[in-house]
Protein backbone atom coordinates (compact mmCIF):
# COMPACT_ATOMS: atom_id res chain seq x y z
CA UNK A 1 86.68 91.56 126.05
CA UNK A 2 87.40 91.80 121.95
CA UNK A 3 90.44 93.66 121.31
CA UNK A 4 89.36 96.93 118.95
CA UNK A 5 90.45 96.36 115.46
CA UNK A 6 92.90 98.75 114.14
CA UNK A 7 90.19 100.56 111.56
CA UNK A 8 87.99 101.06 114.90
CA UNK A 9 91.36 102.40 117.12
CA UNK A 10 91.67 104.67 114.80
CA UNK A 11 88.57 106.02 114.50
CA UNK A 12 88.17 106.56 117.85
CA UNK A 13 91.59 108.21 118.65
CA UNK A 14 91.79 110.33 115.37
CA UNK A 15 87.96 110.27 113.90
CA UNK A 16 88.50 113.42 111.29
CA UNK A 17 91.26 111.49 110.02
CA UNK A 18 89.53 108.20 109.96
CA UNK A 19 86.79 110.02 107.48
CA UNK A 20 89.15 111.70 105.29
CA UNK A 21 91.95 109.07 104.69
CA UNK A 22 92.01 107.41 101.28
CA UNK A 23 91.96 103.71 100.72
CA UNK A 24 95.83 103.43 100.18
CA UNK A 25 96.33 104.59 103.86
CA UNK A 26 93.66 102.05 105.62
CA UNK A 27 95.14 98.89 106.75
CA UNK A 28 92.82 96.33 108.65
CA UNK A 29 93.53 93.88 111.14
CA UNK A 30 92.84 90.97 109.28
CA UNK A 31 95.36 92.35 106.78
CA UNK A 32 98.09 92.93 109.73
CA UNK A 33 97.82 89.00 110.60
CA UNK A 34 97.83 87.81 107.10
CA UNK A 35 101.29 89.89 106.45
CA UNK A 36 102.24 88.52 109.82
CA UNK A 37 101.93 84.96 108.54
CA UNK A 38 103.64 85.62 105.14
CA UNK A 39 106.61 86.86 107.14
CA UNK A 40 106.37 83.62 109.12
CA UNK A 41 106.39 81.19 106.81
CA UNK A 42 108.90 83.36 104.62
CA UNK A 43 111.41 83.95 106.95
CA UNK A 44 110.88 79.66 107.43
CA UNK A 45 112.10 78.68 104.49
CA UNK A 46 116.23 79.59 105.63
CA UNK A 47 116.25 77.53 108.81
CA UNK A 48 114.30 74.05 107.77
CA UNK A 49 117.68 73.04 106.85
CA UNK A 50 118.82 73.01 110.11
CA UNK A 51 117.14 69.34 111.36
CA UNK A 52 117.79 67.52 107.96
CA UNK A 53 121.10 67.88 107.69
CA UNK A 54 121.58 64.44 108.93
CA UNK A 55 119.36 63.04 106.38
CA UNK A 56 120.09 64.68 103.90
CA UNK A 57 124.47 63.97 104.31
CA UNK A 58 123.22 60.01 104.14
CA UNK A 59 121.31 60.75 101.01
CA UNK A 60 124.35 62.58 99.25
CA UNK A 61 126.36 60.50 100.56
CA UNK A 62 128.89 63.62 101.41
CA UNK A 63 130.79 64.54 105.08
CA UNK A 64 129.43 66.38 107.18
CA UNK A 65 131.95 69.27 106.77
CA UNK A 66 130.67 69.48 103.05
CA UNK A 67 127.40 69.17 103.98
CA UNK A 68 127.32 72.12 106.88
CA UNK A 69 128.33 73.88 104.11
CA UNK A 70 124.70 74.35 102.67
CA UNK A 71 123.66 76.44 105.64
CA UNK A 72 126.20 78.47 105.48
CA UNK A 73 124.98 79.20 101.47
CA UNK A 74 121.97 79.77 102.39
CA UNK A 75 122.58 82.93 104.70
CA UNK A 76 125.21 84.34 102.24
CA UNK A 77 122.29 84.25 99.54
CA UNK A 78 120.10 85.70 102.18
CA UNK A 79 122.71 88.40 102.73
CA UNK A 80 123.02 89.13 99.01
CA UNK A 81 119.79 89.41 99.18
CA UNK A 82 119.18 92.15 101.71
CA UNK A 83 121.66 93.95 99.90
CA UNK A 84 120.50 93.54 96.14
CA UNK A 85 116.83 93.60 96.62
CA UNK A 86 114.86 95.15 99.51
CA UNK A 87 116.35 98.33 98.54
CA UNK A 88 114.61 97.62 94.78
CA UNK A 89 111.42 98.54 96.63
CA UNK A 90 112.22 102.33 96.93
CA UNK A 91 112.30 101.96 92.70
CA UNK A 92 109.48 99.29 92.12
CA UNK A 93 106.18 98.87 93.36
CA UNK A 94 106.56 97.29 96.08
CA UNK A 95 103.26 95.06 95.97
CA UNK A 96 104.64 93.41 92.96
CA UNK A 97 108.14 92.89 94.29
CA UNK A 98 106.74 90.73 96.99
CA UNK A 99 104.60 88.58 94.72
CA UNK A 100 107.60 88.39 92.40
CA UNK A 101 109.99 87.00 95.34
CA UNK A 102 107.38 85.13 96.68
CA UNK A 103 107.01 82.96 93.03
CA UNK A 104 111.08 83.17 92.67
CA UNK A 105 111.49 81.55 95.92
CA UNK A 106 108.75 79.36 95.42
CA UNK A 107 110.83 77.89 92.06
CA UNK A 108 113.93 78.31 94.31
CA UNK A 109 112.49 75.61 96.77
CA UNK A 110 111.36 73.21 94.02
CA UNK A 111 114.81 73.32 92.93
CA UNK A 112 115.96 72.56 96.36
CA UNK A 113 113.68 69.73 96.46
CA UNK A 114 114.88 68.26 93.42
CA UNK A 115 118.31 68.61 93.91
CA UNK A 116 120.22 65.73 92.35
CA UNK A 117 123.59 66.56 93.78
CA UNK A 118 125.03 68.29 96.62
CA UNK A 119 126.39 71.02 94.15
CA UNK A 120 123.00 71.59 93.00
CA UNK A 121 121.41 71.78 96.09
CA UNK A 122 123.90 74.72 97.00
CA UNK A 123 122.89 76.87 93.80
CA UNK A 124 119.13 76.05 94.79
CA UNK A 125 120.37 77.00 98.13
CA UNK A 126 121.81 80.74 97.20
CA UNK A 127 118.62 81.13 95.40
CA UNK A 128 116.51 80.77 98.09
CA UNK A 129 118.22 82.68 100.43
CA UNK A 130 118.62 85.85 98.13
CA UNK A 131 114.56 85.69 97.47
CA UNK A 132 113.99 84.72 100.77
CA UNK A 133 113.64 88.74 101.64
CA UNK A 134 109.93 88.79 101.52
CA UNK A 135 109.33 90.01 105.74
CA UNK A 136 112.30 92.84 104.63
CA UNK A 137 109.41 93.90 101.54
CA UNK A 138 106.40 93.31 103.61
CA UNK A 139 107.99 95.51 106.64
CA UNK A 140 108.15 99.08 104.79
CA UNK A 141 105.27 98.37 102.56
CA UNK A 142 103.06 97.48 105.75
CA UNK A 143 104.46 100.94 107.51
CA UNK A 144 103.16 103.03 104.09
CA UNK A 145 99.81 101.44 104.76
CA UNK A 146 99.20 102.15 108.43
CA UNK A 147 98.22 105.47 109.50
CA UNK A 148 101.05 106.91 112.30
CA UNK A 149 99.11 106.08 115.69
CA UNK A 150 98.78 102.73 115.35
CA UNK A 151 102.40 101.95 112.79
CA UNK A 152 104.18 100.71 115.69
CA UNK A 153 101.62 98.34 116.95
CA UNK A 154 101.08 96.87 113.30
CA UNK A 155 104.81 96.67 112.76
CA UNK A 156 105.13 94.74 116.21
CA UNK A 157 102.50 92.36 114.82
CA UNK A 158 104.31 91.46 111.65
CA UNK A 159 107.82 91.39 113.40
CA UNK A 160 106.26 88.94 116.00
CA UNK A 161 104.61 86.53 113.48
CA UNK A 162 108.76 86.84 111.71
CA UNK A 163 110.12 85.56 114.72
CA UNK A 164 107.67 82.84 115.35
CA UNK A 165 108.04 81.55 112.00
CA UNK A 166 111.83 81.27 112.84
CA UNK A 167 111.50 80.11 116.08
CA UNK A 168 108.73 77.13 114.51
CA UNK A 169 110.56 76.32 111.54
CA UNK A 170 113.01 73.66 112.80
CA UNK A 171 110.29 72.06 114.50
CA UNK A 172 107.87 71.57 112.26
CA UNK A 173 110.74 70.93 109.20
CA UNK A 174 111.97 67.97 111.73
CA UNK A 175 108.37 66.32 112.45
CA UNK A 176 107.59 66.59 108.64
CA UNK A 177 110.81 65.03 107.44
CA UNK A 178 110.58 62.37 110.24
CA UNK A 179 107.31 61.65 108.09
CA UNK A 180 107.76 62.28 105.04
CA UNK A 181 111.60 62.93 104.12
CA UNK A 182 113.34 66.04 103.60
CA UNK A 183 112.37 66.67 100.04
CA UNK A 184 108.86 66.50 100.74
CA UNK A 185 109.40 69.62 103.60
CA UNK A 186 110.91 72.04 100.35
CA UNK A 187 108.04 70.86 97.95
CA UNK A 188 105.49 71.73 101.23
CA UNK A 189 107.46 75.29 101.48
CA UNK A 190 107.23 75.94 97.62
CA UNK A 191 103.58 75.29 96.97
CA UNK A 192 103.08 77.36 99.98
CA UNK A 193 104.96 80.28 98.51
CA UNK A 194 102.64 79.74 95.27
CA UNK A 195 99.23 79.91 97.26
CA UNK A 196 100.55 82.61 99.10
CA UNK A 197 101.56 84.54 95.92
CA UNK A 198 98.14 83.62 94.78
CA UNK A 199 96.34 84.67 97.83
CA UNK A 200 98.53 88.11 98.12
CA UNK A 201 97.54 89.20 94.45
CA UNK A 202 93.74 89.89 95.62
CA UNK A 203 94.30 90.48 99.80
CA UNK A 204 97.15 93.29 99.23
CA UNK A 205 95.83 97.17 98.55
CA UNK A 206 98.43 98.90 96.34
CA UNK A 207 101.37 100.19 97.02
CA UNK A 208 100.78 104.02 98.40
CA UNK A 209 103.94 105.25 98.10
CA UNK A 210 105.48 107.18 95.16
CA UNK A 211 108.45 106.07 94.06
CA UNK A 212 111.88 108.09 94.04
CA UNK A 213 113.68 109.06 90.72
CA UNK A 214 117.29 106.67 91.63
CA UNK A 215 118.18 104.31 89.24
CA UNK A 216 119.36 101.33 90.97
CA UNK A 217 122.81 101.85 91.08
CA UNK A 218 122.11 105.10 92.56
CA UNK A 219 119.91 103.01 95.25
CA UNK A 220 122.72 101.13 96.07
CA UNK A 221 125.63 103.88 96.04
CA UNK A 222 122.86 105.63 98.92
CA UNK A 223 123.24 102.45 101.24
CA UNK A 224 126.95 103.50 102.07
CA UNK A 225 125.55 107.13 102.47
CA UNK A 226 123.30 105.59 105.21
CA UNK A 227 125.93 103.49 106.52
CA UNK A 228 128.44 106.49 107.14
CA UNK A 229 125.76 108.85 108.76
């Protein structure tokens, strides 16, 4: 039997709120797989490294202590990221700040496919990994959208499709390079980013939350807050 759709759940479990709700608290099922795919592919883009690293020492010509390096780059970025960032979407609209990261990671990629040197390569490397916070966006701005009875189901959705994408990532960055070479896996992940970006300007509803009156050092200065308590 067809699994209800989330629009349908809802208006079965809670049918005076299904007729009242505005727009920028409806979130369909289609849109809960699409986000859950985004994540996927997002989250991807720090662990296709992983399989080339072979390759890609031969092509530098570097050690392999220099070249383990790069991973290591990648997650600090990534870090930086989580710290710098996500929290810009309590400040920003958060729809844009996801279409934003998803084109600076997209150029980030590029970069990383180009890469003439190992030094470059690192920078490219950062970059990637501090835009790479798309699922971290996508996460909050998904649980604005869906209405309370069904935000943990919808958030398990998107957190499953995250995980896959990690999980997938080495596997398919391996059988591509195998094929094709390693730079030709970052160009793949880069246009992807940009037809994703594309596709996310007309598939995503607005942001429904207002945003708080914090400037962003303010933003950041409430992380220890959060931290301590």
């Amino acid at each position: 039997m067809e699994k209800p759709s989330i629009d349908a759940e809802l208006s079965a479990t809670h049918p005076d709120r299904a007729q009242t709700r505005s727009e920028p608290t409806t979130i369909s099922q289609r849109l809960v797989l699409i986000m859950a795919f985004v994540c996927a592919v997002s989250a991807a883009n720090l662990y296709y490294i992983q399989p080339l690293l072979a390759v890609m020492r031969h092509g530098f010509g570097v050690s392999a202590g220099q070249m383990g390096a790069i991973p290591t780059i990648l997650q600090i970025g990534y870090a930086l990221g989580l710290l710098l960032i996500v929290p810009l979407g309590d400040y920003y609209n958060q729809r844009s700040l996801i279409l934003s990261m998803l084109i600076l990671v997209a150029l980030a990629l590029a970069a990383m496919a180009s890469a003439p040197t190992l030094f470059f390569l690192g920078l490219a490397g950062a970059f990637v990994g501090l835009t790479t916070v798309v699922p971290q966006l996508i996460l909050p701005y998904a649980a604005n959208l869906a209405p309370a009875p069904i935000r943990g189901r919808v958030l398990g959705t998107i957190m499953s499709g995250l995980l896959i994408g990690i999980l997938l990532a080495r596997t398919v960055s391996g059988a591509l390079a195998a094929w094709l070479g390693w730079r030709a896996m970052y160009w793949i992940a880069a246009i992807m980013m940009i037809l994703l970006a594309v596709g996310l300007r007309f598939l995503l509803p607005p942001d429904p939350m207002p945003k708080g009156k914090m400037n962003y050092l303010q933003l950041l200065r409430s992380l220890w807050h959060l931290a301590r308590t």
